[in-house]
PDB file of N, CA and C in Angstrom:
ATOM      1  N   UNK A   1       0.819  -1.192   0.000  1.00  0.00           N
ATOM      2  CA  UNK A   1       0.000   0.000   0.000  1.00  0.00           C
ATOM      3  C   UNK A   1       0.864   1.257   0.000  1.00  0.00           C
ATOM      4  N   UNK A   2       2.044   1.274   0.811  1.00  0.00           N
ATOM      5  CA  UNK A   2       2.682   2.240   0.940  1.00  0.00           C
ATOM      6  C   UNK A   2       3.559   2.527  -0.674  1.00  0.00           C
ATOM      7  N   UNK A   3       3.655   2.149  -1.027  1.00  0.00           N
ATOM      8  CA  UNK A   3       4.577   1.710  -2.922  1.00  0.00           C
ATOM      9  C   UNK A   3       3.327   2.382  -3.867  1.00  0.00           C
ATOM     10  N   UNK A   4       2.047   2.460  -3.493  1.00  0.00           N
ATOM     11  CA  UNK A   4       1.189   2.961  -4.420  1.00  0.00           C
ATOM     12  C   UNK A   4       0.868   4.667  -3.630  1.00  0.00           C
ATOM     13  N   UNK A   5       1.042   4.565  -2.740  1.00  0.00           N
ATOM     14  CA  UNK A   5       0.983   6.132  -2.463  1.00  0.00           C
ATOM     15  C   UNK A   5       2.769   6.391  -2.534  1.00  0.00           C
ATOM     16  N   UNK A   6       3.261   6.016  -2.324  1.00  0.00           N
ATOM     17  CA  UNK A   6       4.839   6.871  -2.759  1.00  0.00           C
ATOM     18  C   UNK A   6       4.750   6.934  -4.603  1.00  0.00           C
ATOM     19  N   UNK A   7       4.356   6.388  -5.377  1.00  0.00           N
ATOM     20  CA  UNK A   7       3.795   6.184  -6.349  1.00  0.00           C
ATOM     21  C   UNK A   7       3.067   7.755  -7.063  1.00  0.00           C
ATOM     22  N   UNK A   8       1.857   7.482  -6.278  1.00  0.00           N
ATOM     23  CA  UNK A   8       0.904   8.401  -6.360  1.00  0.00           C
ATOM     24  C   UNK A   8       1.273   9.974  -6.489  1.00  0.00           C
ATOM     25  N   UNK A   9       2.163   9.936  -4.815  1.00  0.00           N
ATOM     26  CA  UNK A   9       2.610  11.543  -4.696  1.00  0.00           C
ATOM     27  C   UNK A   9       3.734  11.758  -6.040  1.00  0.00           C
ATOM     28  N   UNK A  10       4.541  10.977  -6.701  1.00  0.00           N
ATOM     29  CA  UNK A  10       5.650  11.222  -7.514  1.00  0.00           C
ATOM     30  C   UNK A  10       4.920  11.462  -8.516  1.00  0.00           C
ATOM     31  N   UNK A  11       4.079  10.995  -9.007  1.00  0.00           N
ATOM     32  CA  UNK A  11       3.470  10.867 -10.480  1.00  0.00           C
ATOM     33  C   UNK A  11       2.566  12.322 -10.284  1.00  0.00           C
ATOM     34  N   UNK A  12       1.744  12.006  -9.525  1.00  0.00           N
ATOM     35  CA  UNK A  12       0.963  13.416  -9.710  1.00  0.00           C
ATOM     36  C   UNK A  12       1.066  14.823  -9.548  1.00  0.00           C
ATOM     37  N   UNK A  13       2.600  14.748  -8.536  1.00  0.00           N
ATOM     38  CA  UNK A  13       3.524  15.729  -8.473  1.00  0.00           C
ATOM     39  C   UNK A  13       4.440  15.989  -9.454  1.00  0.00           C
ATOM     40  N   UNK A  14       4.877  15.132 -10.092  1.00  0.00           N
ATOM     41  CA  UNK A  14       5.420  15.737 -11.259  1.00  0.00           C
ATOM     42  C   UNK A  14       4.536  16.273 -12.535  1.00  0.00           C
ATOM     43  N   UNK A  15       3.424  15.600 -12.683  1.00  0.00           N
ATOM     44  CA  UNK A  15       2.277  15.915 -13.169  1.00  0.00           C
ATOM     45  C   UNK A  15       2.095  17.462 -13.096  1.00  0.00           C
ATOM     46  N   UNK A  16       1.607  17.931 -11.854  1.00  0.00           N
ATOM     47  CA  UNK A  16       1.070  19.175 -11.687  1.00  0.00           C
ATOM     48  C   UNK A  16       2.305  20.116 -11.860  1.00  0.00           C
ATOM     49  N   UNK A  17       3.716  19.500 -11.148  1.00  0.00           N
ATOM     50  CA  UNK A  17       4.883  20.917 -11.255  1.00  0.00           C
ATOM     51  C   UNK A  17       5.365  20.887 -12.487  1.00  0.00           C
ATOM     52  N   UNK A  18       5.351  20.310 -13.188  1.00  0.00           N
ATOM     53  CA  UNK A  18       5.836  20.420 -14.669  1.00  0.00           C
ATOM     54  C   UNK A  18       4.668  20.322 -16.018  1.00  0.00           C
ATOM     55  N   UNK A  19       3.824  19.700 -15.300  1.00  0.00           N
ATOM     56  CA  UNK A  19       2.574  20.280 -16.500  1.00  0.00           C
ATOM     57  C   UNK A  19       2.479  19.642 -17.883  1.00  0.00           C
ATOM     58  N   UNK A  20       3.213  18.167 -16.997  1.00  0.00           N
ATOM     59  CA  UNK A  20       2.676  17.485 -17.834  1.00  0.00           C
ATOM     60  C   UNK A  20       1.685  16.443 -18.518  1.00  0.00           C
ATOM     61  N   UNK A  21       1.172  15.434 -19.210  1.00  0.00           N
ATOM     62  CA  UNK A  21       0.079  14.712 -19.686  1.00  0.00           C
ATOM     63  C   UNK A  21      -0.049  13.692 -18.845  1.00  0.00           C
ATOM     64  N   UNK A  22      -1.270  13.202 -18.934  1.00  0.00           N
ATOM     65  CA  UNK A  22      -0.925  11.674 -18.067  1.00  0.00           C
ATOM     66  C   UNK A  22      -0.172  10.621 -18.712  1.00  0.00           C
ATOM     67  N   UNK A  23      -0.491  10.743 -19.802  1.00  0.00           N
ATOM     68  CA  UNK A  23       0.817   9.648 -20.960  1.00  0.00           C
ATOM     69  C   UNK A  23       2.351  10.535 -20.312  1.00  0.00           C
ATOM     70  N   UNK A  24       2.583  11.072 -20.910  1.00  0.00           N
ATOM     71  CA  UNK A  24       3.984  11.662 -20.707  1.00  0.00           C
ATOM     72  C   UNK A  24       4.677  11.597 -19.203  1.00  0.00           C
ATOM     73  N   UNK A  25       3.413  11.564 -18.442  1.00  0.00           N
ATOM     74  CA  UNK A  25       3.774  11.026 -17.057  1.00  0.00           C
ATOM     75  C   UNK A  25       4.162   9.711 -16.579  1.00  0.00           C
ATOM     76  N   UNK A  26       2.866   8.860 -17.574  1.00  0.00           N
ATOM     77  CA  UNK A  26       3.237   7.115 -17.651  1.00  0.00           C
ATOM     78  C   UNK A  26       4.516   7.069 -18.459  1.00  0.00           C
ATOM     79  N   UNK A  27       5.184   7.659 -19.148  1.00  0.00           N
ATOM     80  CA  UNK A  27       6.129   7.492 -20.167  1.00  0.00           C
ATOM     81  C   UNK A  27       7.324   7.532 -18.793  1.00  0.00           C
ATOM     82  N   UNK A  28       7.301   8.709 -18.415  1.00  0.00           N
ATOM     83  CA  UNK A  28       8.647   8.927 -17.121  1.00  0.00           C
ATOM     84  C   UNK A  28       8.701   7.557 -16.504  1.00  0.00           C
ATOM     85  N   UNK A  29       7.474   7.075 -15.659  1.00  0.00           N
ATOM     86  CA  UNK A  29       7.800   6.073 -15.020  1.00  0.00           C
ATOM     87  C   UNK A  29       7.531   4.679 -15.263  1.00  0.00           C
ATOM     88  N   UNK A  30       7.228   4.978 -16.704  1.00  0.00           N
ATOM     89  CA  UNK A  30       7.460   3.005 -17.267  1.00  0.00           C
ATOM     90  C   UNK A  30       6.366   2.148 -16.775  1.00  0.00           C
ATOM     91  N   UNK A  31       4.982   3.267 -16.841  1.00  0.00           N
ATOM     92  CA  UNK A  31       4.298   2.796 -17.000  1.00  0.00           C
ATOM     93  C   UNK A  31       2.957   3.195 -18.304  1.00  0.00           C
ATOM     94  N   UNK A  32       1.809   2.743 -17.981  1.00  0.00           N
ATOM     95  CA  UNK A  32       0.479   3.410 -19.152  1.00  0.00           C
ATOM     96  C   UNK A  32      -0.339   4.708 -18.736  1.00  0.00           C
ATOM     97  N   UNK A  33      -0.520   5.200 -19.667  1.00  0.00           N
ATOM     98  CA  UNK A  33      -1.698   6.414 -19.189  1.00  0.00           C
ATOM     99  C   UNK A  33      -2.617   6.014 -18.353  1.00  0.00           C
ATOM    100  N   UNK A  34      -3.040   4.830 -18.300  1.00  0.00           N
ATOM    101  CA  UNK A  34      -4.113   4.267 -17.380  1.00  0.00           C
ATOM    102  C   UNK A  34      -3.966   4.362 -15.832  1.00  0.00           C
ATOM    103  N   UNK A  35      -2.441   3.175 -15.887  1.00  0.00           N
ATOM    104  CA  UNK A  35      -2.075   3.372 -14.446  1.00  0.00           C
ATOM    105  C   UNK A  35      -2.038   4.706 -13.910  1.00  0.00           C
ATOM    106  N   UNK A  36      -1.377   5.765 -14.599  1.00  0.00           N
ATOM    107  CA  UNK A  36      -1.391   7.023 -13.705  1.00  0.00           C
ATOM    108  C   UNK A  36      -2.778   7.539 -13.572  1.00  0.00           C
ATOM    109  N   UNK A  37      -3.717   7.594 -14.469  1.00  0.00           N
ATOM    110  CA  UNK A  37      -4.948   8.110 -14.302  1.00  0.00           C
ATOM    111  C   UNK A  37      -5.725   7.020 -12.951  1.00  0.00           C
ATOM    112  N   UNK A  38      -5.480   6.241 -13.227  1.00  0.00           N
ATOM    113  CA  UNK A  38      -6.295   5.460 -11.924  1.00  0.00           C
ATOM    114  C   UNK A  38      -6.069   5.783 -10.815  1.00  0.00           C
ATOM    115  N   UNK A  39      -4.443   6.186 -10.516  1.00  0.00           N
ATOM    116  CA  UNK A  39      -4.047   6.392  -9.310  1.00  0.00           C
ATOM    117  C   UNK A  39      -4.981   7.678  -8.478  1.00  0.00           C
ATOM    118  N   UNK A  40      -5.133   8.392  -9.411  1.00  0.00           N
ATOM    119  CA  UNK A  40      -5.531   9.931  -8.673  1.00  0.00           C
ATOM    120  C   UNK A  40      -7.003   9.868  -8.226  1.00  0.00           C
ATOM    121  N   UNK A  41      -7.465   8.731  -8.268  1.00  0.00           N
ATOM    122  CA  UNK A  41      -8.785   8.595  -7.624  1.00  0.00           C
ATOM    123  C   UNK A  41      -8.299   8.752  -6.305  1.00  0.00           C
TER     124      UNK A  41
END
């Protein structure tokens, strides 16, 4: 549980401070647009 919120805060934090896509976000961390979009529920 703790691996999906350390997860969470990296992705969606880089997300918001750099402004970027949710693909381009899944791209950084080797994963799919999906996974990052799911997370932010």
């Amino acid at each position: 549980m703790s691996s999906l919120l350390a997860f969470r805060g990296k992705s969606l934090g880089i997300k918001k401070k750099e402004g970027v896509s949710y693909k381009e976000s899944g791209r950084r961390f080797g994963t799919g647009k999906q996974a990052i979009e799911r997370v932010r529920v």
